[in-house]
C-alpha atoms as a PDB file:
ATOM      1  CA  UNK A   1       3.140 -17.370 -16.401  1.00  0.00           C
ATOM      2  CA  UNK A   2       0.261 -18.723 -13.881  1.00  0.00           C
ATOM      3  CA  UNK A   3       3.040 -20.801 -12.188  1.00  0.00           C
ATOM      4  CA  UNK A   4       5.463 -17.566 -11.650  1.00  0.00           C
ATOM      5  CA  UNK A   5       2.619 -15.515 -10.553  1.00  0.00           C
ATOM      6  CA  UNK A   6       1.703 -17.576  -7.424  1.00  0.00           C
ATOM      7  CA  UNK A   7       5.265 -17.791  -6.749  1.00  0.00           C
ATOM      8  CA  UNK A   8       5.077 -13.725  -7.115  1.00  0.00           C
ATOM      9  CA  UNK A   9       1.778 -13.035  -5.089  1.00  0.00           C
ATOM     10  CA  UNK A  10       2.903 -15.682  -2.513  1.00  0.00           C
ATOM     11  CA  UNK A  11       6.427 -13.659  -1.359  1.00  0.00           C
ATOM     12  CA  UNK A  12       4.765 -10.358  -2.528  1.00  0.00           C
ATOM     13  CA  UNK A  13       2.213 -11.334   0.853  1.00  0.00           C
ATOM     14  CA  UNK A  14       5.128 -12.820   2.929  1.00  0.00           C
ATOM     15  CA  UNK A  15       6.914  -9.016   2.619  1.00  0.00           C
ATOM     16  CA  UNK A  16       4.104  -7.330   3.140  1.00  0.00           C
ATOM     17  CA  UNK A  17       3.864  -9.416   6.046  1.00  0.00           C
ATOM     18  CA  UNK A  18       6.954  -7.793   7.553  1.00  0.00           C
ATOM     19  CA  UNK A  19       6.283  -4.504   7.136  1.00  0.00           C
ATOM     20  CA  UNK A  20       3.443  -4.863   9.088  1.00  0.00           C
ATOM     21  CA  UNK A  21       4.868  -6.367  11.869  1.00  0.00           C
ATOM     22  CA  UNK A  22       7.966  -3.823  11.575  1.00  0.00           C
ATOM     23  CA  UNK A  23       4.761  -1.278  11.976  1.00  0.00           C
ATOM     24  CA  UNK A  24       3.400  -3.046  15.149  1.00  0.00           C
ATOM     25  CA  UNK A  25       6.840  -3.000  16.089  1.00  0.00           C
ATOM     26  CA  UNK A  26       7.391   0.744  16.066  1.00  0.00           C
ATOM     27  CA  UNK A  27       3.469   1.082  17.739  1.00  0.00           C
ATOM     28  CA  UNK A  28       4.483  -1.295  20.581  1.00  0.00           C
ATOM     29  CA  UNK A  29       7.809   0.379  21.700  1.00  0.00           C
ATOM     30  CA  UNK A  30       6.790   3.693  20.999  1.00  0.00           C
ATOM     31  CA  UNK A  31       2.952   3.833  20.483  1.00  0.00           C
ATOM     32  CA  UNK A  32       2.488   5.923  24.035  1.00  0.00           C
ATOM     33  CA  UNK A  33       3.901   8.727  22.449  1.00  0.00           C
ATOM     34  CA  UNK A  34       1.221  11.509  21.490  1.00  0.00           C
ATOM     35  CA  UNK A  35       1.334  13.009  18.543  1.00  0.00           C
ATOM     36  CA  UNK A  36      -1.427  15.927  16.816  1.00  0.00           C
ATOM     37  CA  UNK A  37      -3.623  14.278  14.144  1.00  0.00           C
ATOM     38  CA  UNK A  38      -3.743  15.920  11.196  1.00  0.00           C
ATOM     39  CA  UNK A  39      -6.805  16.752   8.571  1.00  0.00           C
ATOM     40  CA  UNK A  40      -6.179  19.522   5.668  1.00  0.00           C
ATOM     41  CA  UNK A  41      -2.945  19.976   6.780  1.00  0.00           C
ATOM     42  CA  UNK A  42      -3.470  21.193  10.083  1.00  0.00           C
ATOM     43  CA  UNK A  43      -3.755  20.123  13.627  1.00  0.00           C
ATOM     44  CA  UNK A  44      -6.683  18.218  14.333  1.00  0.00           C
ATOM     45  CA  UNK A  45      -7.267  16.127  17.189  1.00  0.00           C
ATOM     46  CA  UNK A  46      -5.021  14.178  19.613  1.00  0.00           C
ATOM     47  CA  UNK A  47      -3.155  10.553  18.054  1.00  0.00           C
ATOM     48  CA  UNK A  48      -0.585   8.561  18.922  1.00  0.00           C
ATOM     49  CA  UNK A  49       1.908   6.797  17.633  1.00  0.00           C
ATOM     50  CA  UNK A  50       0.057   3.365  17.997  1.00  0.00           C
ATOM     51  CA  UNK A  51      -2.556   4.711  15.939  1.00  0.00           C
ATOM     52  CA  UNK A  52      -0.745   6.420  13.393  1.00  0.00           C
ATOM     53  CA  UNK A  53       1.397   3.021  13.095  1.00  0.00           C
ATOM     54  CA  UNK A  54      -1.470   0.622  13.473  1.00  0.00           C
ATOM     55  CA  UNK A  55      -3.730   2.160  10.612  1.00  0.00           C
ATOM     56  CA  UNK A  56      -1.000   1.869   8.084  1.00  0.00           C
ATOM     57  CA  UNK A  57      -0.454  -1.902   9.426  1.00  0.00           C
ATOM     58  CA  UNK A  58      -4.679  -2.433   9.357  1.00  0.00           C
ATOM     59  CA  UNK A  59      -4.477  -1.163   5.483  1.00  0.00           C
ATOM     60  CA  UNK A  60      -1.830  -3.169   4.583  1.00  0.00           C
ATOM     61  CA  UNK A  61      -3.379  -6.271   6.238  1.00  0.00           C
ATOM     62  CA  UNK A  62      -5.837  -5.221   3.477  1.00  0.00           C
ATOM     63  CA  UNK A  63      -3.839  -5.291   0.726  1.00  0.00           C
ATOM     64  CA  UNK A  64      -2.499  -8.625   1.794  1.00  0.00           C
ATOM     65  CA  UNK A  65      -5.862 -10.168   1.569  1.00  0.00           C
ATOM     66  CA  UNK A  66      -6.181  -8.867  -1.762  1.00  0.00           C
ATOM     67  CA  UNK A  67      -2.941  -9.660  -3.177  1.00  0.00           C
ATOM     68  CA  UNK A  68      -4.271 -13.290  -1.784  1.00  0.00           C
ATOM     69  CA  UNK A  69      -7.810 -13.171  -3.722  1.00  0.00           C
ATOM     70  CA  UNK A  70      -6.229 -12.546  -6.817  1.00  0.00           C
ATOM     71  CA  UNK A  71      -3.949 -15.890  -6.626  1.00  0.00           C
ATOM     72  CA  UNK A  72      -7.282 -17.451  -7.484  1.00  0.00           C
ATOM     73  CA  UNK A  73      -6.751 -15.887 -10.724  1.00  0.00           C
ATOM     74  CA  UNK A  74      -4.048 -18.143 -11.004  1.00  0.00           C
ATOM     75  CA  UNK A  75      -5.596 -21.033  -9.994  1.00  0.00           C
ATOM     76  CA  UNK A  76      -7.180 -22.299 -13.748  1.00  0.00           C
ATOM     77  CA  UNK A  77      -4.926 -24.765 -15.681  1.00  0.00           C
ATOM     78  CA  UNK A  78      -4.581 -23.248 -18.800  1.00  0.00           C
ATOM     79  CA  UNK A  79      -2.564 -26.309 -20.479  1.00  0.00           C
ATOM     80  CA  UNK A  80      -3.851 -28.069 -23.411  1.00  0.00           C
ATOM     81  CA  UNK A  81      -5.329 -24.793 -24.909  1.00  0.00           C
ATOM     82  CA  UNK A  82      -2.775 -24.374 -27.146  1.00  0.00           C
ATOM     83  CA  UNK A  83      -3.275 -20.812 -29.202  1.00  0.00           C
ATOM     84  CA  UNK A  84      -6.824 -21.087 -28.419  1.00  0.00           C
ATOM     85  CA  UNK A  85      -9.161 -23.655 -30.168  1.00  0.00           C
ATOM     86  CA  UNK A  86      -7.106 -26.599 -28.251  1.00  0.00           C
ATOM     87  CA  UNK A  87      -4.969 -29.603 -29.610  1.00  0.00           C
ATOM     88  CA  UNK A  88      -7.276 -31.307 -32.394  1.00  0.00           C
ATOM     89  CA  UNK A  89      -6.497 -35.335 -32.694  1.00  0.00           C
ATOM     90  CA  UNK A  90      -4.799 -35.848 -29.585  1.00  0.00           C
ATOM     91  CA  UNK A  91      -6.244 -37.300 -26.531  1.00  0.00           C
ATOM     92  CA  UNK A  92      -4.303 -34.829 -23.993  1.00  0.00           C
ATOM     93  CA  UNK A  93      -5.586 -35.087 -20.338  1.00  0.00           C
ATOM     94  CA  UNK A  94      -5.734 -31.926 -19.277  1.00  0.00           C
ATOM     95  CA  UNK A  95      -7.192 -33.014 -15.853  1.00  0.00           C
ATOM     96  CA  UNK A  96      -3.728 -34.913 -15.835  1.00  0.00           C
ATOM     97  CA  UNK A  97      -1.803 -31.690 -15.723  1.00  0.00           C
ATOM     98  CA  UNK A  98      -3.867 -30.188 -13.453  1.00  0.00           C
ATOM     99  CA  UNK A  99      -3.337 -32.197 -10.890  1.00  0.00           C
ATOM    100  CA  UNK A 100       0.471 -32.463 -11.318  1.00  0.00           C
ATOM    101  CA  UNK A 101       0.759 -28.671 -11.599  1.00  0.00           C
ATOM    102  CA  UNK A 102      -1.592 -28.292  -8.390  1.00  0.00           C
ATOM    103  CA  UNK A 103      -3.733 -25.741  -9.792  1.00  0.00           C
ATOM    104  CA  UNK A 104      -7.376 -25.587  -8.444  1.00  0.00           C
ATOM    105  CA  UNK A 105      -9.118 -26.515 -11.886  1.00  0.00           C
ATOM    106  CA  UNK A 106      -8.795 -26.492 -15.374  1.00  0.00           C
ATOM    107  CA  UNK A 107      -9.852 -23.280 -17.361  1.00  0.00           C
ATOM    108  CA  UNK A 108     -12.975 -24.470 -20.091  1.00  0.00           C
ATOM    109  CA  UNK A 109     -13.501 -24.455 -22.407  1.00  0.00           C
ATOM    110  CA  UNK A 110     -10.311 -23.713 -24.183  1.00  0.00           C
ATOM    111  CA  UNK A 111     -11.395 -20.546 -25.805  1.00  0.00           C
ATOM    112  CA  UNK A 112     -11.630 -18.707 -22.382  1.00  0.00           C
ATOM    113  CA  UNK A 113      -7.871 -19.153 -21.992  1.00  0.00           C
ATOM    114  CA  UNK A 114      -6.459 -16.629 -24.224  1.00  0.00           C
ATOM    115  CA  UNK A 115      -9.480 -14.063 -23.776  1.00  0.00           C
ATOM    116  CA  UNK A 116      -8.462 -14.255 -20.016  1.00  0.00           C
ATOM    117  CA  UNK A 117      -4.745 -13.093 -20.156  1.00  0.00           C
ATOM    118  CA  UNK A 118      -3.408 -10.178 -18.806  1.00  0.00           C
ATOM    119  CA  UNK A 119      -6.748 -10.474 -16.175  1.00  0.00           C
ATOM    120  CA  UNK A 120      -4.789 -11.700 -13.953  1.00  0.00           C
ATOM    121  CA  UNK A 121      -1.789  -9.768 -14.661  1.00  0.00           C
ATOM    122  CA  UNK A 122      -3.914  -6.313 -14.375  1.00  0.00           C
ATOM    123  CA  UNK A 123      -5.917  -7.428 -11.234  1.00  0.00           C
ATOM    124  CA  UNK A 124      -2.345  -7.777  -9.295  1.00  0.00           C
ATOM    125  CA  UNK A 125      -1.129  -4.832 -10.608  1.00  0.00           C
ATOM    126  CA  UNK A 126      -3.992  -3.036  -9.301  1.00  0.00           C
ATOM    127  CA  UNK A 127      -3.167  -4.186  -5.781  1.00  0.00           C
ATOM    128  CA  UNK A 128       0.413  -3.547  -6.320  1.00  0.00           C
ATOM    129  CA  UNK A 129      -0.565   0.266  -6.946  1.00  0.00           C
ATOM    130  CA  UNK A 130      -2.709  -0.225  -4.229  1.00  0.00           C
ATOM    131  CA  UNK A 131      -0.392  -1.557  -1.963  1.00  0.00           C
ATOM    132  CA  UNK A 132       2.399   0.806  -3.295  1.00  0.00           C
ATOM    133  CA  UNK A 133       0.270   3.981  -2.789  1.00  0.00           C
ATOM    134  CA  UNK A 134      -0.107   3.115   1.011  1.00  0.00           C
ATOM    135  CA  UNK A 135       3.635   2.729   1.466  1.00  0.00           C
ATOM    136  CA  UNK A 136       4.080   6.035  -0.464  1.00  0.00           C
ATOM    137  CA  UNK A 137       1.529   7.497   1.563  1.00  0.00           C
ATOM    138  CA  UNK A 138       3.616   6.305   5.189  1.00  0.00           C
ATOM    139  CA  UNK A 139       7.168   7.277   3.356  1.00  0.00           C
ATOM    140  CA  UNK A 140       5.094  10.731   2.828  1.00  0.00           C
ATOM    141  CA  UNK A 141       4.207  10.923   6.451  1.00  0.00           C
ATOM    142  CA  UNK A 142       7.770   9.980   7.855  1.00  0.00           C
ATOM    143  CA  UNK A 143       9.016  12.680   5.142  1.00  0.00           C
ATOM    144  CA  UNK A 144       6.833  15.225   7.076  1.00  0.00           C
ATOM    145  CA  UNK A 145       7.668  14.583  10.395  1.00  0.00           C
ATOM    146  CA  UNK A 146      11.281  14.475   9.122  1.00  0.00           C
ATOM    147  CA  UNK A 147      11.818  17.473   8.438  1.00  0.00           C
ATOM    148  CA  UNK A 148      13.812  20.318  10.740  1.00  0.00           C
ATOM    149  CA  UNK A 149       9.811  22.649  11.070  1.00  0.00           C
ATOM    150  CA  UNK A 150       8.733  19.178  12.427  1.00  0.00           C
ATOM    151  CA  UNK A 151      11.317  17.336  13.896  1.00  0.00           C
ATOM    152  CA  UNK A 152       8.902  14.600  14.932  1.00  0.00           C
ATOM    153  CA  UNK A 153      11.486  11.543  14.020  1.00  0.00           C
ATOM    154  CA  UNK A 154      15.012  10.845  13.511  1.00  0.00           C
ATOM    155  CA  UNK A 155      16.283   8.479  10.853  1.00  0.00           C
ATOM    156  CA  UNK A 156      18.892   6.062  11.118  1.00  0.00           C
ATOM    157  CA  UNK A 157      21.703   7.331   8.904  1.00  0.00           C
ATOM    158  CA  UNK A 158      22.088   3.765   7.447  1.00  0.00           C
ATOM    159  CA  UNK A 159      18.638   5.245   5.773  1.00  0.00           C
ATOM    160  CA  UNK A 160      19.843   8.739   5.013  1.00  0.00           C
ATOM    161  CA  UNK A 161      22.502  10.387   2.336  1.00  0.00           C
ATOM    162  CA  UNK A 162      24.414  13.429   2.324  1.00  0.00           C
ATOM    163  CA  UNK A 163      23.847  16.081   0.631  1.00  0.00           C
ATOM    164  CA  UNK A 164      26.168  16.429  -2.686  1.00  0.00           C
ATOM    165  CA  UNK A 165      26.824  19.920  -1.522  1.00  0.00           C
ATOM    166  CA  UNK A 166      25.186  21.558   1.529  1.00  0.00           C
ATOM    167  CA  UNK A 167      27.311  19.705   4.584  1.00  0.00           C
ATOM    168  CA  UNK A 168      24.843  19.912   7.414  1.00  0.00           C
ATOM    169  CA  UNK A 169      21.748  18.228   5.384  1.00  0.00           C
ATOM    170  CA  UNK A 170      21.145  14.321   5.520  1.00  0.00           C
ATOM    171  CA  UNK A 171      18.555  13.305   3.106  1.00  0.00           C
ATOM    172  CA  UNK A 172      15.786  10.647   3.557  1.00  0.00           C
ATOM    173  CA  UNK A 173      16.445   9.457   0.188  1.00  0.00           C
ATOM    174  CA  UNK A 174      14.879   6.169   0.556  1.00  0.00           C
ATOM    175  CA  UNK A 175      11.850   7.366   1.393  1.00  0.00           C
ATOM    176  CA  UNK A 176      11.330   9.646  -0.749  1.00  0.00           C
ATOM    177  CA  UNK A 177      11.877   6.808  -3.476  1.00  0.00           C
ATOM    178  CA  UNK A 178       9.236   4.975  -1.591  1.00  0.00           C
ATOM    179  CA  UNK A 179       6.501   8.045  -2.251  1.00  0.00           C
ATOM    180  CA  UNK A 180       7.472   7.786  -6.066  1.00  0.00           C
ATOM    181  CA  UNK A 181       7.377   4.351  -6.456  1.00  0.00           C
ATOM    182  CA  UNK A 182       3.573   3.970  -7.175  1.00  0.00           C
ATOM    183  CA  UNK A 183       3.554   5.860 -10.142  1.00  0.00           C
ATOM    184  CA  UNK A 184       5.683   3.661 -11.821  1.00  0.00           C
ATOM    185  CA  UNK A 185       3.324   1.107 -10.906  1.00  0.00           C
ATOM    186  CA  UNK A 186      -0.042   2.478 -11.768  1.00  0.00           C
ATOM    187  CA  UNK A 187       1.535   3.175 -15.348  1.00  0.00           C
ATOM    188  CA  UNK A 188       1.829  -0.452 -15.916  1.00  0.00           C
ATOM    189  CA  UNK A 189      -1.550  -1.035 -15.028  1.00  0.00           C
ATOM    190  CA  UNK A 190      -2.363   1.601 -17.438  1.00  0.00           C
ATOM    191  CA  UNK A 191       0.154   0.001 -20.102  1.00  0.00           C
ATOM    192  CA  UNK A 192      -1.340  -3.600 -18.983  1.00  0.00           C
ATOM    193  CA  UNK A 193      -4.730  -2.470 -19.594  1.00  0.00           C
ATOM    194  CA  UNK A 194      -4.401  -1.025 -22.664  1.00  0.00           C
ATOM    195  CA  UNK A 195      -2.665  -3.964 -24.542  1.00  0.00           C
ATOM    196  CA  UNK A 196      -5.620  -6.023 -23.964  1.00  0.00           C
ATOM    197  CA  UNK A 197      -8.461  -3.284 -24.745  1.00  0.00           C
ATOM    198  CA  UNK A 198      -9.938  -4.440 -27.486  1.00  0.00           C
ATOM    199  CA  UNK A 199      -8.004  -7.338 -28.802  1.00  0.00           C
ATOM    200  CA  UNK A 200     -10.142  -9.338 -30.586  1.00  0.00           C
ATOM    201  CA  UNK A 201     -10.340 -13.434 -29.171  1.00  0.00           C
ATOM    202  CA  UNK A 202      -7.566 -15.742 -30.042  1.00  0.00           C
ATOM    203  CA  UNK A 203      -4.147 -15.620 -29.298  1.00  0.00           C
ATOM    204  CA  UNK A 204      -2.140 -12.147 -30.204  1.00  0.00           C
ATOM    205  CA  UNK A 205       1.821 -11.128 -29.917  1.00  0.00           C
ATOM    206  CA  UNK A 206       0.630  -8.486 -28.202  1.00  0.00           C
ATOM    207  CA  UNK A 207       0.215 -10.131 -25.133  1.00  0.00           C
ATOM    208  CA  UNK A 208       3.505 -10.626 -25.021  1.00  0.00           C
ATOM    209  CA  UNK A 209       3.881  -6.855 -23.985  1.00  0.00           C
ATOM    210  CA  UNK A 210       2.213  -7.594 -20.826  1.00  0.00           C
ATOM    211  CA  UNK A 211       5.174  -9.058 -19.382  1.00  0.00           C
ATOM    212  CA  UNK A 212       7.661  -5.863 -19.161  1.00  0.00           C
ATOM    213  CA  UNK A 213       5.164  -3.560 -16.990  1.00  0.00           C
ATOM    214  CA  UNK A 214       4.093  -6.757 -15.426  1.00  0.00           C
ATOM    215  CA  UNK A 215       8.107  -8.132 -13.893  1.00  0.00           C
ATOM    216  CA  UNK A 216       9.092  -4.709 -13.605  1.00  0.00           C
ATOM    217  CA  UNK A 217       6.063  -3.499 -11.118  1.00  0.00           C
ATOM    218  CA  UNK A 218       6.524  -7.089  -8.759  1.00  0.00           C
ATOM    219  CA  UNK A 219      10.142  -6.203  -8.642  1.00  0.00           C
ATOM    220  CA  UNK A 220       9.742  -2.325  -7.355  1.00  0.00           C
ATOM    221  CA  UNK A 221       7.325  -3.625  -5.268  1.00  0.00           C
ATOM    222  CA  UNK A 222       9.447  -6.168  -3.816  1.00  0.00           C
ATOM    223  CA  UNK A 223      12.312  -3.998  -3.441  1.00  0.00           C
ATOM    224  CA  UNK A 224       9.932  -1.483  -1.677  1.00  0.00           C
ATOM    225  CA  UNK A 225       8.691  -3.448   0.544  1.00  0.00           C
ATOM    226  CA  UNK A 226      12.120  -5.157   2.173  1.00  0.00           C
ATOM    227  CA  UNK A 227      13.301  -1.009   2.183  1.00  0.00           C
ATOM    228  CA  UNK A 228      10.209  -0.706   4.479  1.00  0.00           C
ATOM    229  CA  UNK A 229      10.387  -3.711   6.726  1.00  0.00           C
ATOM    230  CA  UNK A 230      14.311  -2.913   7.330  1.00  0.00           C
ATOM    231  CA  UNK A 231      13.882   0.814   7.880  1.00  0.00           C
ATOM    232  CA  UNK A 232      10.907   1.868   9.548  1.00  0.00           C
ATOM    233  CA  UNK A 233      12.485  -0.220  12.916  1.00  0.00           C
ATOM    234  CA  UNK A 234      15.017   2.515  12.801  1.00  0.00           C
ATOM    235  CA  UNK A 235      12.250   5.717  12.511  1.00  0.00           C
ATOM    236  CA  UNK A 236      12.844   6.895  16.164  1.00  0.00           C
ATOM    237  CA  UNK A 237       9.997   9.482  17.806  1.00  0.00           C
ATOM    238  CA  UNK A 238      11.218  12.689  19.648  1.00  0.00           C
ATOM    239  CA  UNK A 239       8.734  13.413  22.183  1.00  0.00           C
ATOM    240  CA  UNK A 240      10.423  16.705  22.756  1.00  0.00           C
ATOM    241  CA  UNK A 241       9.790  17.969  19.676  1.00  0.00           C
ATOM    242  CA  UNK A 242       5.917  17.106  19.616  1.00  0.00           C
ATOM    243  CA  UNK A 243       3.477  19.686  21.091  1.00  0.00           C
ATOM    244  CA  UNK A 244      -0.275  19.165  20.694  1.00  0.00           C
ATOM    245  CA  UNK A 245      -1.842  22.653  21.027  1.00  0.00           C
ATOM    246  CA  UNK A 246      -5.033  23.643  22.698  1.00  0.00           C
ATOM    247  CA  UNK A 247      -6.959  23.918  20.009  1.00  0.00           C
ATOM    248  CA  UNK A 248      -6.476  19.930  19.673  1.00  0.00           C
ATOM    249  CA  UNK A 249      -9.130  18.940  22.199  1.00  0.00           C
ATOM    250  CA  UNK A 250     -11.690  21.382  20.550  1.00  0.00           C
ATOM    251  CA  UNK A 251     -13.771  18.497  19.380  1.00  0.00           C
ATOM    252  CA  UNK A 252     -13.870  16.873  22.742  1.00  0.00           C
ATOM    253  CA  UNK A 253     -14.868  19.977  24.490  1.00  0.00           C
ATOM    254  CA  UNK A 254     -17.943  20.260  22.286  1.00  0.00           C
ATOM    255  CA  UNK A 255     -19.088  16.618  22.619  1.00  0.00           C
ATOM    256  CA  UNK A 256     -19.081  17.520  26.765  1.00  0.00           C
ATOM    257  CA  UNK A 257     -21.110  20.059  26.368  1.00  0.00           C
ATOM    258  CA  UNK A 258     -23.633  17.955  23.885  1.00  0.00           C
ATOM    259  CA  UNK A 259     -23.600  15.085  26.791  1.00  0.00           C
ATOM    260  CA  UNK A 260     -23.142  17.555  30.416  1.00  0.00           C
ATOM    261  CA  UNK A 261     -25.452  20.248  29.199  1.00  0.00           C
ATOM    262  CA  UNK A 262     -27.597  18.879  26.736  1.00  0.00           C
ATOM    263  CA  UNK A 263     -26.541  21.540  24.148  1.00  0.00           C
ATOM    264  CA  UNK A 264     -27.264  21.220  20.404  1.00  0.00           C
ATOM    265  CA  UNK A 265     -23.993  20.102  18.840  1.00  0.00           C
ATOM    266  CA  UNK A 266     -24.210  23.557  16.268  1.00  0.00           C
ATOM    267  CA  UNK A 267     -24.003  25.548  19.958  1.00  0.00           C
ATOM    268  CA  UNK A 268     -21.591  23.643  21.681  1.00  0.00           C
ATOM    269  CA  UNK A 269     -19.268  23.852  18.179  1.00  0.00           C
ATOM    270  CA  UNK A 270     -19.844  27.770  18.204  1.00  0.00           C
ATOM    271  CA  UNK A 271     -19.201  28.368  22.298  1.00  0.00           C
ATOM    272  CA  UNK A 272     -15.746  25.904  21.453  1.00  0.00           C
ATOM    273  CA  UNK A 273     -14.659  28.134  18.564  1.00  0.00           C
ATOM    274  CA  UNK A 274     -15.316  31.868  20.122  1.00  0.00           C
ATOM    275  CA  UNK A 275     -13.758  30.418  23.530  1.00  0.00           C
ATOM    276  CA  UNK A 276     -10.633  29.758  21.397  1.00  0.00           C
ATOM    277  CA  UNK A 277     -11.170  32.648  19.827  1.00  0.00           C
ATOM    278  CA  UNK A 278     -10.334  34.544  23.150  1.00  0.00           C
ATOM    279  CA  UNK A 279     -14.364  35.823  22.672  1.00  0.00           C
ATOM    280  CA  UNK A 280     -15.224  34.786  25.742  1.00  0.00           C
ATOM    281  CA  UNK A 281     -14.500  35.392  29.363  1.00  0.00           C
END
């Protein structure tokens, strides 16, 4: 299992790795474009497309990194333990194994090895739902600006379906299975967790029940992440349809009043808002 899960973590960073650059690809050819920042669901402040790209690439970067700590989870050669208590009367070198499996260094003493499973299997599906829930989170946004009140993108229709019976709808299907996919994967860390919750020490069939959640969140993830690196390319910005009100500069207008006037920031919030308002001349 430690051998197929740095295999696993080892492509699960490579494809992360593209999406991120898939995300500095759509910030470099269309990052100029403005677009309104959002907070509570309503225009904020000014953003961009660089931005908005570039802070889902910076948090994935993150994820990456973690997905990498936890290979050292991986790294103990468990070998030699046999169900536990190791392999009495035979003089097995487990530093021999070791070596030719290239892990890092052997797990001691031999009772650690079965009180450690599903550790690492949890701690990488606890990035995985991390990882997951930032892709759903960018599918959500692209979702948004996809639809007709927005308009902000178009979508190739290589990433779109058509509707089974309203002819003038194409639906972002694919991204909308993006948004659900992390709740299929934080119920296996839930299910993964709860196997080994209070399993006494020794070796247990129930650990065999890690593997199902376990395989079946690397593969969603997997498949997620070569949906995003192939599609977002094709998420095209329409500039025409993007209007940043007003209202959106609100914060900067009160900060030059703070630093031209010397205002309290309370005052310079209040003069903002009522000028907006229309209470002022």
């Amino acid at each position: 299992m430690r051998l197929y899960l740095r295999d696993a973590i080892t492509e699960l960073a490579a494809a992360t790795t593209r999406v991120i650059h898939a995300l500095e690809h759509v910030a470099t050819e269309q990052g100029a474009i403005a677009l309104p920042g959002y907070t509570h669901m309503q225009p904020a402040m000014p953003s961009s497309v660089a931005l908005w790209a570039r802070g889902f690439a910076t948090e994935l970067d993150d994820d990456r990194a973690a997905l990498k700590r936890v290979h050292a989870r991986t790294e103990l050669n468990p070998l030699g333990s046999a169900a536990g208590y190791g392999v009495p009367s035979l003089p097995l070198d487990r530093e021999a194994t070791r070596a030719a499996l290239g892990f890092e260094r052997t797990q001691e003493p031999v009772t650690a090895v079965q009180l450690s499973r599903g550790k690492a299997e949890s701690a990488l599906l606890f990035e995985l739902a991390l990882l997951t829930g930032d892709l759903g989170r960018l599918a959500a946004d692209v979702l948004l600006f996809y639809t007709s009140e927005f308009a902000y993108v178009a979508l190739p229709a290589e990433m779109t379906t058509g509707s089974s019976i309203m002819p003038q709808k194409r639906n972002p299907d694919v991204f909308e299975l993006v948004r659900a996919a992390p709740a299929t994967v934080t119920g296996a860390l839930t299910e993964s967790l709860g196997i080994i919750a209070k399993l006494p020490s020794g070796y247990h069939r129930d650990l065999q029940r890690l593997k199902a959640p376990l395989f079946r969140s690397i593969d969603l993830a997997e498949d997620v992440l070569t949906i995003m690196a192939h599609a977002l390319p094709g998420v095209r910005f329409q500039p025409a349809n993007i209007t940043l009100g007003p209202e959106l500069y609100a914060a900067e207008q009160a900060n030059e009043l703070v630093v031209k006037e010397g205002l309290p920031f309370r005052e310079a919030y209040r003069r903002v808002a009522a000028r907006l308002r229309g209470e002022e001349s």
